[in-house]
Every structure is written in structure tokens, then in C-alpha cells.
N, C-alpha and C. Protein backbone atom coordinates (compact mmCIF):
# COMPACT_ATOMS: atom_id res chain seq x y z
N UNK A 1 56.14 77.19 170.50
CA UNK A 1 56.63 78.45 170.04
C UNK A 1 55.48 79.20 169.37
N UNK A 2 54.87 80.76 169.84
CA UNK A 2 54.45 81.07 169.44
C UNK A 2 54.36 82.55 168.30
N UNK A 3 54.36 82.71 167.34
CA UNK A 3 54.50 83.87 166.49
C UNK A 3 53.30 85.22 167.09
N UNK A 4 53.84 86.32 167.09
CA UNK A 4 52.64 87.25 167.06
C UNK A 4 52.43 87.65 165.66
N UNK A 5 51.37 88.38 165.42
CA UNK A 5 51.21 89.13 164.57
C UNK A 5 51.98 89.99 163.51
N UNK A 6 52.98 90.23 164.39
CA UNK A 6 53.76 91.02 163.48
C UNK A 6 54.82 90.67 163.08
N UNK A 7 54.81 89.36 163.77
CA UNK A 7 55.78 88.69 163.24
C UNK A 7 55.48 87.37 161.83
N UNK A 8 54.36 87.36 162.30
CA UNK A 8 53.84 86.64 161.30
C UNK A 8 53.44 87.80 160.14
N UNK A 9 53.28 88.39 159.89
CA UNK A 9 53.14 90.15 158.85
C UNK A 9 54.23 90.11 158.04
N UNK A 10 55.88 90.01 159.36
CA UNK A 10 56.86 90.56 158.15
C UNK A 10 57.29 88.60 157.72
N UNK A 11 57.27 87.63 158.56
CA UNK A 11 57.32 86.46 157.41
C UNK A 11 56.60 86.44 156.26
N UNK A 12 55.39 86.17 155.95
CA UNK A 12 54.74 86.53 154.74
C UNK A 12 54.86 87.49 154.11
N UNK A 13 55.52 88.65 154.72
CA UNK A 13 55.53 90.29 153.64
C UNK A 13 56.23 89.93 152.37
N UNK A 14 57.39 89.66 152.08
CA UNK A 14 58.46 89.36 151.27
C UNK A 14 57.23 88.47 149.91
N UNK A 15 56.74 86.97 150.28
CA UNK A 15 55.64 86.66 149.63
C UNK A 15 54.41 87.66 148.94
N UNK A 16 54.14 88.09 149.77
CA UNK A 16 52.96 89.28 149.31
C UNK A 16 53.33 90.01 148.34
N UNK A 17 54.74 90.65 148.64
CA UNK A 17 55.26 91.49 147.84
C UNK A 17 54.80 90.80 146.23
N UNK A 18 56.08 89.66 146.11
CA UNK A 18 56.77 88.65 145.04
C UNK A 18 54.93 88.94 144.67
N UNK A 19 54.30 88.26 144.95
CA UNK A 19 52.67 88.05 144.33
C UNK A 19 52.28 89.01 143.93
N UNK A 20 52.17 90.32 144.02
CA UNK A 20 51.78 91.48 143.71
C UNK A 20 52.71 91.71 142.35
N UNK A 21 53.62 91.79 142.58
CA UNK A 21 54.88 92.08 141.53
C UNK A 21 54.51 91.15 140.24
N UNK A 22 54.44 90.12 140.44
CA UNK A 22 54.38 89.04 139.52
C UNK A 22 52.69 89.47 138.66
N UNK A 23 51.76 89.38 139.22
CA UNK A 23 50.51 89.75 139.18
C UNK A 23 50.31 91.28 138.42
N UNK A 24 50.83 92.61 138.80
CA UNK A 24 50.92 93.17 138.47
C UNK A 24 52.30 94.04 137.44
N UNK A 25 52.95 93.20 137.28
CA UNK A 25 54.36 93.74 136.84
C UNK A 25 54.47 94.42 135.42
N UNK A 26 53.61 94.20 134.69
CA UNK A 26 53.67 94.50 133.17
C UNK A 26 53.43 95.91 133.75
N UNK A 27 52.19 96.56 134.47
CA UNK A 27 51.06 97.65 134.79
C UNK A 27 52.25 98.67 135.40
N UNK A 28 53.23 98.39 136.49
CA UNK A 28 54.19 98.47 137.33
C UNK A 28 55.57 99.33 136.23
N UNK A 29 55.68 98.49 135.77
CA UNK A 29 56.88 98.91 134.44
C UNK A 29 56.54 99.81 133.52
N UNK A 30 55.41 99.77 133.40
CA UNK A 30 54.74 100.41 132.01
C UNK A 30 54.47 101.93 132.89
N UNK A 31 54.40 102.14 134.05
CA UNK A 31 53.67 103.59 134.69
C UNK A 31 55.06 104.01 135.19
N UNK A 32 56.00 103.55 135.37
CA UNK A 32 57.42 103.67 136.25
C UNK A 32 57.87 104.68 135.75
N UNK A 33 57.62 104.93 134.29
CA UNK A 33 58.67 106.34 133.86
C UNK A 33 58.19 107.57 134.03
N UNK A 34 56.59 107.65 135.01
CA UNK A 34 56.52 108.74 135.35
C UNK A 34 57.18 109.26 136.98
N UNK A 35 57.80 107.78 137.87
CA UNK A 35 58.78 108.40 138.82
C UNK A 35 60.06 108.68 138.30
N UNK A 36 60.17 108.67 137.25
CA UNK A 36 61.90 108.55 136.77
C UNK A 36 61.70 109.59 135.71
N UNK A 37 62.12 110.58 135.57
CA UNK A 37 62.20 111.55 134.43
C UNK A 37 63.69 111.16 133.57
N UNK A 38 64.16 110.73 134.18
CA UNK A 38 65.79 110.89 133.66
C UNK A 38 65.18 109.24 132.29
N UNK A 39 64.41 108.61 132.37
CA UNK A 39 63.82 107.64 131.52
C UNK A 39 63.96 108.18 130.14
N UNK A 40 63.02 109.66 130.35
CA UNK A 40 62.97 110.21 128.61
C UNK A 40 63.83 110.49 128.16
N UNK A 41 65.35 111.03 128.69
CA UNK A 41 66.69 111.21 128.11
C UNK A 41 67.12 110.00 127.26
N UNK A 42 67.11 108.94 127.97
CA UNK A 42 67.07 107.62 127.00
C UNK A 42 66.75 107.48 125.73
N UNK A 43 65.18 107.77 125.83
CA UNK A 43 64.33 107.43 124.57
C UNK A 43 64.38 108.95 123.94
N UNK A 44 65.28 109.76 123.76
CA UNK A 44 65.56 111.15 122.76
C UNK A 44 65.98 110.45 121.69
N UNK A 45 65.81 110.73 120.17
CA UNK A 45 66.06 110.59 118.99
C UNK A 45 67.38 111.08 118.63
N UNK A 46 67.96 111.98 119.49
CA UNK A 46 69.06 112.16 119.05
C UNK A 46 70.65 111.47 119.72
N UNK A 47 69.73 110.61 120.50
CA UNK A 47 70.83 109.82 121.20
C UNK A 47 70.76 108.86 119.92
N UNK A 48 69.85 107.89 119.31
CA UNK A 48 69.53 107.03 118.80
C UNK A 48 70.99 107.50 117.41
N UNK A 49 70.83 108.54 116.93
CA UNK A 49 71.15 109.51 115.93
C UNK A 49 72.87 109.50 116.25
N UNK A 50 72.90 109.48 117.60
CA UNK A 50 74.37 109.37 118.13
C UNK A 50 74.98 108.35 117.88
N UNK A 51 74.50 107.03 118.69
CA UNK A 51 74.61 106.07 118.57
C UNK A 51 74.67 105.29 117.00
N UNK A 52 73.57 106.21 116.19
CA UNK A 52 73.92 105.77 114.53
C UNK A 52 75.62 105.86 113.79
N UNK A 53 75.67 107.29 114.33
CA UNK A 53 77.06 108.08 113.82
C UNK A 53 78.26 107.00 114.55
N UNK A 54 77.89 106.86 115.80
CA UNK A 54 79.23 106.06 116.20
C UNK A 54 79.64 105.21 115.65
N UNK A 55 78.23 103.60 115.22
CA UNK A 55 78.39 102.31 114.71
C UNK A 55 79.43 102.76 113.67
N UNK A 56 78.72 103.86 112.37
CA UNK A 56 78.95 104.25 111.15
C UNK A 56 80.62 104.36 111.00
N UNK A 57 80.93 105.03 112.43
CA UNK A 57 82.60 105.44 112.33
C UNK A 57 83.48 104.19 112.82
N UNK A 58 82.44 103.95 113.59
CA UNK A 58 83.53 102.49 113.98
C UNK A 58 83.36 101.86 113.31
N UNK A 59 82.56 101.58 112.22
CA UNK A 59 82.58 100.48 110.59
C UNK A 59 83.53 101.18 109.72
N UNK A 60 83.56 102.09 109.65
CA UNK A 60 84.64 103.16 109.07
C UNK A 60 85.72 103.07 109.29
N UNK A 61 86.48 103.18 110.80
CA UNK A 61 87.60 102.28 110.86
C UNK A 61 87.79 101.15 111.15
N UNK A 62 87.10 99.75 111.45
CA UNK A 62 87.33 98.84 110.68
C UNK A 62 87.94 98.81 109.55
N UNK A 63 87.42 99.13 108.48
CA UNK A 63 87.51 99.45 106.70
C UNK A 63 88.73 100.11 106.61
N UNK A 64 89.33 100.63 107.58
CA UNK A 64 90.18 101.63 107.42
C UNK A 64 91.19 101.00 107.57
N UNK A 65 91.13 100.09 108.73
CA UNK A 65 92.61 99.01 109.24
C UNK A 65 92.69 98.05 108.20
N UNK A 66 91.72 97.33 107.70
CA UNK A 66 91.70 96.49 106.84
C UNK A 66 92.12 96.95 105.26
N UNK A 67 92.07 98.38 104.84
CA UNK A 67 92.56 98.42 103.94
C UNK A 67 93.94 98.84 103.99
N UNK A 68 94.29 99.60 105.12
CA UNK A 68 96.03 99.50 105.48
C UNK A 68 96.53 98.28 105.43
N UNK A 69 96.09 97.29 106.41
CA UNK A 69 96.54 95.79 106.17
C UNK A 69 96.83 95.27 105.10
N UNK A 70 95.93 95.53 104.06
CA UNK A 70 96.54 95.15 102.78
C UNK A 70 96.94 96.15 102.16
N UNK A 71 96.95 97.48 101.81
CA UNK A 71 98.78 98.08 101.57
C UNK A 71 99.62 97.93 101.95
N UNK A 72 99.96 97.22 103.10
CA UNK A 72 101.30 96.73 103.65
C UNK A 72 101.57 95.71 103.23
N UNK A 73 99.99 94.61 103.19
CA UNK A 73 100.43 93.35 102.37
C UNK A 73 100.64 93.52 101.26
N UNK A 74 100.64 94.65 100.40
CA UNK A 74 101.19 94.67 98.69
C UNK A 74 102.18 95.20 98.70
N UNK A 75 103.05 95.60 99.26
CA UNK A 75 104.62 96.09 99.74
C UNK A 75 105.49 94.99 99.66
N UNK A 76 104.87 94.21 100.76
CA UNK A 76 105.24 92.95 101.18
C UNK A 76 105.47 91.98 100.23
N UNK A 77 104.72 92.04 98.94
CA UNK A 77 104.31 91.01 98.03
C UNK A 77 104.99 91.25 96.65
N UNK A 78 104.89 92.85 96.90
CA UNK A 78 105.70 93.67 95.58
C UNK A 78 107.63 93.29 96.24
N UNK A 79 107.76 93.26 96.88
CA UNK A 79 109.39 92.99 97.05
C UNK A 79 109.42 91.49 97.23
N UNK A 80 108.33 90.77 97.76
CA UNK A 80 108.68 89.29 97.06
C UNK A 80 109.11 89.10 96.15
N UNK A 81 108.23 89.38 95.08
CA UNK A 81 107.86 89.44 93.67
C UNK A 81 109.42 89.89 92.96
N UNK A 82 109.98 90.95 93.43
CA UNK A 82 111.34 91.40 93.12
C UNK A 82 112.18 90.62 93.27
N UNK A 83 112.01 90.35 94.76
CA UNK A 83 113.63 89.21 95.15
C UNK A 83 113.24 87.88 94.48
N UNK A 84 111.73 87.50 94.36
CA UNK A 84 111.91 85.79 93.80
C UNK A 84 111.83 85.72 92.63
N UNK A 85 111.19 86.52 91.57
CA UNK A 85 111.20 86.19 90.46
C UNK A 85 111.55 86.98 89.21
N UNK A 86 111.50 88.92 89.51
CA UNK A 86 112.21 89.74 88.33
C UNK A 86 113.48 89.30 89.05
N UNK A 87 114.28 89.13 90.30
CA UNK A 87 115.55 89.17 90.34
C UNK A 87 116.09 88.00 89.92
N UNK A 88 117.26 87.90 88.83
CA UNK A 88 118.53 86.28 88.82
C UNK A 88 119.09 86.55 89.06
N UNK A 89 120.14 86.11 89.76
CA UNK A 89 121.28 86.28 89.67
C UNK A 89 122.01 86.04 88.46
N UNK A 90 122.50 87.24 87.78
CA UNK A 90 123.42 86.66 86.43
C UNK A 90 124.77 85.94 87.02
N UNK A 91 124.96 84.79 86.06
CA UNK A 91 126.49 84.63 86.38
C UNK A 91 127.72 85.28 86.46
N UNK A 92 128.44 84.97 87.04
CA UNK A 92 130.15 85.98 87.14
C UNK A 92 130.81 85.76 85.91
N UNK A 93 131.74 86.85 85.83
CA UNK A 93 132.08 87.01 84.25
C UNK A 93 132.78 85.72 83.83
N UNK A 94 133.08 85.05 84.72
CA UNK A 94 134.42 84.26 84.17
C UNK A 94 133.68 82.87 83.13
N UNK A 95 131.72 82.26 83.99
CA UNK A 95 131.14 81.45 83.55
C UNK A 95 130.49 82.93 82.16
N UNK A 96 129.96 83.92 81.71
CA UNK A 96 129.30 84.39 80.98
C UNK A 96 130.05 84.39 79.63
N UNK A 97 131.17 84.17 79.75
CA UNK A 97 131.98 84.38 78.17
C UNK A 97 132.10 83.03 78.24
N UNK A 98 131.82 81.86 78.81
CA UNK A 98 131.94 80.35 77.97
C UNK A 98 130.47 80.25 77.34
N UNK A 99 129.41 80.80 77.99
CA UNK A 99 128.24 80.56 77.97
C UNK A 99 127.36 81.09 77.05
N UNK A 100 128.11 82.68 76.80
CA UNK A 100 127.12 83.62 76.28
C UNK A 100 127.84 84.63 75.44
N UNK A 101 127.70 85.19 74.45
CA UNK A 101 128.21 86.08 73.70
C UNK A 101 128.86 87.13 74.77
N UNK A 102 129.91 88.12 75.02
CA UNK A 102 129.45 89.22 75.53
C UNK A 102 128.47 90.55 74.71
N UNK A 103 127.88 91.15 75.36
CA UNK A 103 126.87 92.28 74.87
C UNK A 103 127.50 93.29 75.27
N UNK A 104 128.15 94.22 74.42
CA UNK A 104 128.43 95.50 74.82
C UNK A 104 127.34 96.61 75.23
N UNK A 105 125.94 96.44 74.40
CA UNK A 105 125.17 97.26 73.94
C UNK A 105 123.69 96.85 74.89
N UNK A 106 124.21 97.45 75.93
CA UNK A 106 123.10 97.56 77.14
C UNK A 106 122.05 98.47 77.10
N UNK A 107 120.56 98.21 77.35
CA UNK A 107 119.63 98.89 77.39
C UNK A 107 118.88 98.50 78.66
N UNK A 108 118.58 100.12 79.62
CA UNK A 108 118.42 99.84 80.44
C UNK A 108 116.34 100.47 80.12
N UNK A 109 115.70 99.58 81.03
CA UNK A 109 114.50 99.43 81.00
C UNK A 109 113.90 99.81 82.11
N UNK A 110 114.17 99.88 83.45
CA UNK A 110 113.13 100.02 84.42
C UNK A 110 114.37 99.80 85.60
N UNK A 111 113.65 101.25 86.30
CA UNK A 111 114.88 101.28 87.76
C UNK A 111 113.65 101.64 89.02
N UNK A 112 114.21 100.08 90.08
CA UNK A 112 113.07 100.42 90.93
C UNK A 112 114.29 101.14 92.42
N UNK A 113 114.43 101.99 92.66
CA UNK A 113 115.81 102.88 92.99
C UNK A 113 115.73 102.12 94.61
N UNK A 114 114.66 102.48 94.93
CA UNK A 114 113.99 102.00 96.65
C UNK A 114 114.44 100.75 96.81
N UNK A 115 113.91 100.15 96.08
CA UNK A 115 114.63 98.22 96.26
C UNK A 115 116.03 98.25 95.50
N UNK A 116 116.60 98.94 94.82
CA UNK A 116 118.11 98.88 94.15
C UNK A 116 118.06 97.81 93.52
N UNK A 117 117.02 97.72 92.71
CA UNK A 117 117.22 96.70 91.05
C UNK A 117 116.68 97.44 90.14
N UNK A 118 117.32 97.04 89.26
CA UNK A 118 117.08 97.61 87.69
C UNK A 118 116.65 96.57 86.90
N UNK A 119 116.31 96.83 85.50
CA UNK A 119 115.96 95.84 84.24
C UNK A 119 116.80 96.17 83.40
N UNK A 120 117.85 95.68 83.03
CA UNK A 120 118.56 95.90 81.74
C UNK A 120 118.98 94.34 80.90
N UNK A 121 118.51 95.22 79.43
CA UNK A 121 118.10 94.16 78.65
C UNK A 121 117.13 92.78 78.80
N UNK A 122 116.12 93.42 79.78
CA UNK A 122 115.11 92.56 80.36
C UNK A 122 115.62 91.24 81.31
N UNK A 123 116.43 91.31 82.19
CA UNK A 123 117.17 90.77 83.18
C UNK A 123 116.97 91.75 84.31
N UNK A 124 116.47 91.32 85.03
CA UNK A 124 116.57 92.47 86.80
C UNK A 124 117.97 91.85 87.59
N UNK A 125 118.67 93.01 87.55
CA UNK A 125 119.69 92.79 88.60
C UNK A 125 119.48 94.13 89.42
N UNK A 126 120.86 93.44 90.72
CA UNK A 126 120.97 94.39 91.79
C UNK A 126 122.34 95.27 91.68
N UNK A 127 122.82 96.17 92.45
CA UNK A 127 124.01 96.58 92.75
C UNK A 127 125.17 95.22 93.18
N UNK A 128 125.97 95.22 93.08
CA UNK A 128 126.75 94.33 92.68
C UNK A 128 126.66 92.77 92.54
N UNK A 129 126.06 93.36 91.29
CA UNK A 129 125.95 91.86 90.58
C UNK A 129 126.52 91.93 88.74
N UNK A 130 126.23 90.96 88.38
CA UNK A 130 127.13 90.82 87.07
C UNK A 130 125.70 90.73 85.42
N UNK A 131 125.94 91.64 84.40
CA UNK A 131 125.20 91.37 83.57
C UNK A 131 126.22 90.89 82.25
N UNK A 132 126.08 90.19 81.68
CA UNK A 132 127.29 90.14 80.15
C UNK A 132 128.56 90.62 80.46
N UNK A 133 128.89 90.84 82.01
CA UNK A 133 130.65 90.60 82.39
C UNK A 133 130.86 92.08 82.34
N UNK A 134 129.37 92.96 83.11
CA UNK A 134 129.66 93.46 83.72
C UNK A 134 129.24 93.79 84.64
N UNK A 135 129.89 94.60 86.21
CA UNK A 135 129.20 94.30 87.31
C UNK A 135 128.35 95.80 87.78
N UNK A 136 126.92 95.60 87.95
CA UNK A 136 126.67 96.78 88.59
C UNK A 136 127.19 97.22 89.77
N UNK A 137 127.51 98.79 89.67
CA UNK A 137 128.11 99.52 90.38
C UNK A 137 127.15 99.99 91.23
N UNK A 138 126.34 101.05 90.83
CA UNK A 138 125.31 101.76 91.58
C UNK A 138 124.35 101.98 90.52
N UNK A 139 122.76 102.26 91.64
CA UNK A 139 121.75 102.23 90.60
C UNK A 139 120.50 103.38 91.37
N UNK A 140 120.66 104.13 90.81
CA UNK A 140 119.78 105.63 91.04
C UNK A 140 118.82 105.69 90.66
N UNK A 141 117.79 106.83 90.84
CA UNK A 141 116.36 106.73 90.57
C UNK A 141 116.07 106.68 88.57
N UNK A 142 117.30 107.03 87.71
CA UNK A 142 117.00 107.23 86.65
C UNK A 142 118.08 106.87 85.62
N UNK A 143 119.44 106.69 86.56
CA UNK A 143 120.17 105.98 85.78
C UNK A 143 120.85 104.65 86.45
N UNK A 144 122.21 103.97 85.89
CA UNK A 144 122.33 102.65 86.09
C UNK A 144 124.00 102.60 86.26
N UNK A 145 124.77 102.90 87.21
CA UNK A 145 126.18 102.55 86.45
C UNK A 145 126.79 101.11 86.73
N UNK A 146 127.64 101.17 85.23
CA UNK A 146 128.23 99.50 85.25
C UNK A 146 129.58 99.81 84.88
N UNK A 147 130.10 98.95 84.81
CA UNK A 147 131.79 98.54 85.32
C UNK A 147 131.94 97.30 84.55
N UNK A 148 132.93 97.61 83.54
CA UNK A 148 133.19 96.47 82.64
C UNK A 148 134.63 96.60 82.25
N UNK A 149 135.64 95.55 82.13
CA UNK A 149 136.80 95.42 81.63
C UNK A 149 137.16 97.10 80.36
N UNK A 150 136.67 97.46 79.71
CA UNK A 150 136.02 98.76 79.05
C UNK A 150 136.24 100.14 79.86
N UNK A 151 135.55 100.00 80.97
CA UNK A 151 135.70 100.99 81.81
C UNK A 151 133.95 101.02 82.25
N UNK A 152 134.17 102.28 83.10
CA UNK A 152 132.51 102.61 83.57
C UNK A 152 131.73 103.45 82.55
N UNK A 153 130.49 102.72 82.26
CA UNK A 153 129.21 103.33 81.86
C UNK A 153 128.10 103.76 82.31
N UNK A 154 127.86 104.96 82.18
CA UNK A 154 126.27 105.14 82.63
C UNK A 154 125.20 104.81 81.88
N UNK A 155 124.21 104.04 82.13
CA UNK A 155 123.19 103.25 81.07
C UNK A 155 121.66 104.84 81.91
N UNK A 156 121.50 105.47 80.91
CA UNK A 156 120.49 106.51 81.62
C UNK A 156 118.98 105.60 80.93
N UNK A 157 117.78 105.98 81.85
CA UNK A 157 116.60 105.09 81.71
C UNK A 157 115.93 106.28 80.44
N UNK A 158 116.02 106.85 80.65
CA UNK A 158 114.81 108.00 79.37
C UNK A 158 116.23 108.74 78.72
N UNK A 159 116.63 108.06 77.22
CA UNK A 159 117.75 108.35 76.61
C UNK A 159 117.56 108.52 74.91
């Protein structure tokens, strides 16, 4: 089998190439951006400047989700906090008069209206529940009403 010339040319071409490339490649890369104009758009300062502003905003909201995340988690934590530990349940009237004096003379302290508990006489209850044998009725942004053998009272918070 014999090869001609030109066939033996384009087997080795591909090689020749690779050798040249390799040999010269730094020289090759480094002169290239004068066939390519669209190169210097790249290297403009105000892309760089762009690209600054973007990181900046997308670190920005990051910071932004993460501090929503935790206002939701203190919502979350503030009505824990309500239901597990300002709230008791007071007892029903029938156990509070073996147990406890009754108190006619209620003072109401703090009304959180949104969650529907109050503080009176430093006890957090809810809407129908029982304080000194009597049961809250309803509880508004500023006052408190209760329901006692007596009749109904309004306990107002700034009095």
C-alpha cells in the first residue's frame, strides 16, 4: 500500500498543527484580541462595576431573607412564650373557693388583644377561662370583660 504525498500532508497535518499550537500558544493567545474586537467589551471597567453592584445586591438580599426568617421566627416564639408559659390555666370556680380566697378587686395589667390574653392580677388568661371565679368573657385591645356570680365587669387597662 502506497501513500502519496498528499496524503501523507493531511495525515501528519493535524500533528503539525497540535506542535505549533503547543510551541507557540502563550504568543497565539496573547495577539488573538486583535482578531476579536468584541474581547475589549469584556475587559470595560464598567462591566467589572456591574458585576460589583450585582454581588452587593444579591448579598443584600440574602441579608434580607435571613432577617425576615427570623421575624417570623420571633412571632413564632413570642406566641410560644404566651401559650407555654405567661398562659395557666386558672382553675374553675367550683376548685378556686376551696383553694383560694375569692378576689373581688381585679387589676388588669397587660392586654395582648391579637393573641386574646390578658394579665390580670399578674396571671395571663384567655377568653373563656376562669380568674378568682370569674370567667373571662371578652378581651379587647384596652379593656377586659369578666363575668362573675356579681354580674359583668369591665376591668379597663389605663384607669
Amino acid at each position: 500500500m502506497h501513500l502519496t504525498a498528499k496524503q501523507i500532508s493531511l495525515l501528519l497535518l493535524p500533528f503539525l498543527i497540535t506542535g505549533i499550537v503547543y510551541l507557540f500558544g502563550f504568543d497565539i493567545a496573547k495577539n488573538i484580541r486583535h482578531l476579536f474586537p468584541a474581547y475589549k467589551e469584556y475587559k470595560n471597567k464598567t462591566l467589572d462595576q456591574k458585576a460589583t453592584i450585582y454581588l452587593k445586591l444579591e448579598a443584600d438580599g440574602k441579608l434580607y431573607e435571613a432577617i425576615k426568617k427570623k421575624i417570623e421566627q420571633r412571632k413564632k416564639y413570642a406566641h410560644w412564650i404566651v401559650q407555654t408559659i405567661l398562659y395557666k390555666a386558672a382553675p374553675r370556680e367550683k376548685h378556686v373557693q376551696k383553694k383560694r380566697k375569692k378576689r373581688t378587686a381585679w387589676r388588669l395589667q397587660a392586654v395582648f388583644s391579637k393573641l386574646k390574653v390578658a394579665i390580670i392580677n399578674g396571671t395571663a388568661v384567655r377568653e373563656n377561662s376562669y380568674i378568682y371565679g370569674a370567667k373571662v368573657v371578652k378581651i379587647l385591645d384596652d379593656k377586659v370583660l369578666l363575668k362573675s356570680k356579681k354580674g359583668e365587669k369591665w376591668l379597663y387597662l389605663f384607669h
